[in-house]
C-alpha atoms as a PDB file:
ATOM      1  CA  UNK A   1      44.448-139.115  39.564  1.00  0.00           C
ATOM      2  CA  UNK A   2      45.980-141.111  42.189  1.00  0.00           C
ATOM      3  CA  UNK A   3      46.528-144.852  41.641  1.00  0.00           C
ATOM      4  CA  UNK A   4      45.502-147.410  44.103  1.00  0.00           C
ATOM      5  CA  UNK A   5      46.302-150.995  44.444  1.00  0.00           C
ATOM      6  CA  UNK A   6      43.548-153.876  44.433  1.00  0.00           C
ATOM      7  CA  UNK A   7      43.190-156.434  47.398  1.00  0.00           C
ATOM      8  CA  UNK A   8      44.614-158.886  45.332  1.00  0.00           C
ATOM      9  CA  UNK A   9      48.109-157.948  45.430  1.00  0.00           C
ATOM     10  CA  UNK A  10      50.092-160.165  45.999  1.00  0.00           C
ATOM     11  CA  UNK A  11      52.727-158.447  47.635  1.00  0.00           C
ATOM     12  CA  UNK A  12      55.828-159.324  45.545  1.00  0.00           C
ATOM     13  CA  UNK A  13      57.516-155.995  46.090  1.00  0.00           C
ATOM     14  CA  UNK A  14      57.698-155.450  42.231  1.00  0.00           C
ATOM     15  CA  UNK A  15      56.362-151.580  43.001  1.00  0.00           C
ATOM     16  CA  UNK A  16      58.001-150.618  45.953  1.00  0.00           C
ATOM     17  CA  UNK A  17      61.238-149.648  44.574  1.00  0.00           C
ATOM     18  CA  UNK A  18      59.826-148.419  40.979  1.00  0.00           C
ATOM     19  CA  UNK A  19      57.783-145.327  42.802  1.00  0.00           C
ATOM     20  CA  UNK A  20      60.270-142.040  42.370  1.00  0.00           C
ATOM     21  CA  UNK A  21      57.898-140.522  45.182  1.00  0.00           C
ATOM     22  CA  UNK A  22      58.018-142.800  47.802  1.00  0.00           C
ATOM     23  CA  UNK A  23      54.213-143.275  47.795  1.00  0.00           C
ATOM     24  CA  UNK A  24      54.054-147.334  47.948  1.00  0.00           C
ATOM     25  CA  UNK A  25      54.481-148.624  51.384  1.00  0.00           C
ATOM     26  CA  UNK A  26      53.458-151.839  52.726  1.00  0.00           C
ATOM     27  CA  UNK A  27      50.411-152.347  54.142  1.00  0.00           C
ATOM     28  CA  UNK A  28      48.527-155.309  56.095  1.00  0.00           C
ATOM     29  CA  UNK A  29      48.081-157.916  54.173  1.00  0.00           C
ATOM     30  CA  UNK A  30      48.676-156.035  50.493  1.00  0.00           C
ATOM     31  CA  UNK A  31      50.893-152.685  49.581  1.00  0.00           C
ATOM     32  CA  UNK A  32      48.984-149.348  49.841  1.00  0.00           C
ATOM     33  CA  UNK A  33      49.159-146.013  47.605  1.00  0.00           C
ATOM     34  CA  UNK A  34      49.742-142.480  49.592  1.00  0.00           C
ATOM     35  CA  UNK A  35      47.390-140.334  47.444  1.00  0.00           C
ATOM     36  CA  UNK A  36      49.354-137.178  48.762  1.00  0.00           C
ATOM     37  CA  UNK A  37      52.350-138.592  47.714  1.00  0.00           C
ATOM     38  CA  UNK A  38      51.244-140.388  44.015  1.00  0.00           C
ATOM     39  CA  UNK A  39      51.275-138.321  41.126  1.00  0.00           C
ATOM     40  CA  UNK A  40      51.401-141.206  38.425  1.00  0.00           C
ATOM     41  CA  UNK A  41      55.028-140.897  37.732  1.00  0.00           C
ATOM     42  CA  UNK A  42      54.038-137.286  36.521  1.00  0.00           C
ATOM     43  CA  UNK A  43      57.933-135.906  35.915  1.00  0.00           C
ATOM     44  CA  UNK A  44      59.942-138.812  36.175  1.00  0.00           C
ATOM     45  CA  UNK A  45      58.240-141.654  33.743  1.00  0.00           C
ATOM     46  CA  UNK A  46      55.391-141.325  30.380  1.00  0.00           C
ATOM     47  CA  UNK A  47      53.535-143.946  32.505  1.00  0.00           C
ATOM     48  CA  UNK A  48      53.151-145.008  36.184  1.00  0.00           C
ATOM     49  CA  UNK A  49      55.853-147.093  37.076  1.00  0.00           C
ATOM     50  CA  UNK A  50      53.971-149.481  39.532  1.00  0.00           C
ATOM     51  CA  UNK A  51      51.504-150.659  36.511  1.00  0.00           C
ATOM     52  CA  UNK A  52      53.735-151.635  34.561  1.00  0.00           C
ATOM     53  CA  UNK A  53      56.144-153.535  36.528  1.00  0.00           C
ATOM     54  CA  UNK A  54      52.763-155.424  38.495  1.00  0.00           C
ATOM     55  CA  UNK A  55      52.475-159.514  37.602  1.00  0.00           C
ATOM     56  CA  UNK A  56      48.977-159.237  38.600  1.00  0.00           C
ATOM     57  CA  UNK A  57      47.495-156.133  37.454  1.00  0.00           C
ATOM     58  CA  UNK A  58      45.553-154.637  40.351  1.00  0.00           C
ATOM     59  CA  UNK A  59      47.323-151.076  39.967  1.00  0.00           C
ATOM     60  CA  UNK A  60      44.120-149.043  38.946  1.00  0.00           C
ATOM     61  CA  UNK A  61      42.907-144.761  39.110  1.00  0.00           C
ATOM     62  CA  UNK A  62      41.791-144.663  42.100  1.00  0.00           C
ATOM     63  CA  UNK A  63      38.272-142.986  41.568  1.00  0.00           C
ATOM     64  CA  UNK A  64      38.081-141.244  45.555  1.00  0.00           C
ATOM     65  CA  UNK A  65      41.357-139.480  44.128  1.00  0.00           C
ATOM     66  CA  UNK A  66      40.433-137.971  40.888  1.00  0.00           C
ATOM     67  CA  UNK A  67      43.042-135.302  39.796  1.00  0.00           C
ATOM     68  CA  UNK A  68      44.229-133.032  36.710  1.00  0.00           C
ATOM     69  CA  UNK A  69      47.101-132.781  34.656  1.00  0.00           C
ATOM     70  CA  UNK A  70      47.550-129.535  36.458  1.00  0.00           C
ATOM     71  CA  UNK A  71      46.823-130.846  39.685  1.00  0.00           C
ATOM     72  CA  UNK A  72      49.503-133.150  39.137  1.00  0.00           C
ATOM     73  CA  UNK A  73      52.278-131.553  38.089  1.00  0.00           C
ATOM     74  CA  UNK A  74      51.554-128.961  40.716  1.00  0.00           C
ATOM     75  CA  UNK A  75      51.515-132.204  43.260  1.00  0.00           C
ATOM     76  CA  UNK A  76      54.455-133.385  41.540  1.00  0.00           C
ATOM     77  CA  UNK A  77      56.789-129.304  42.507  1.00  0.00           C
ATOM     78  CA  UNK A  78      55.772-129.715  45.692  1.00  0.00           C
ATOM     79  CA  UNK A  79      56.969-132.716  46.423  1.00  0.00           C
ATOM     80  CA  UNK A  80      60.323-132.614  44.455  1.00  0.00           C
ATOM     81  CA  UNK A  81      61.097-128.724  45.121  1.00  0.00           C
ATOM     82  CA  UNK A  82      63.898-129.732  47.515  1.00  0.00           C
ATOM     83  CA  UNK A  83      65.498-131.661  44.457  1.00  0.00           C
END
């Protein structure tokens, strides 16, 4: 599942660099999540980065972008197969 971030982020820039896949970007007012690009830290981390690193907790699944394990780590090749 891809992770989205709640309007009440505060946009501290905690997340931006912690995302391995480049899928936080800043958005107008708060950050935004790329589901194409978010795969949870699937490969690189045991847990998504961006949560743990956020002073305000509005990280969350985001429930439009509901996804596998499988789905995931296929997301996850894709995106890194260049590497």
């Amino acid at each position: 599942m891809s992770l989205m971030i709640l309007e009440d982020c505060i946009a501290c820039d905690a997340c931006l660099e912690e995302c391995p896949n480049s899928a936080i970007e800043e958005g107008d007012p708060f950050y935004i999540i790329d589901p194409e690009l978010c795969t949870e830290c699937y490969g690189f981390y045991d847990e998504p980065a961006c949560v743990s690193v956020c002073p305000v907790d509005v990280i969350v699944p985001d429930p439009d972008n509901v996804e596998t394990l499988e789905e995931l780590k296929y997301k996850h090749s894709q995106i890194n197969k260049d590497s």
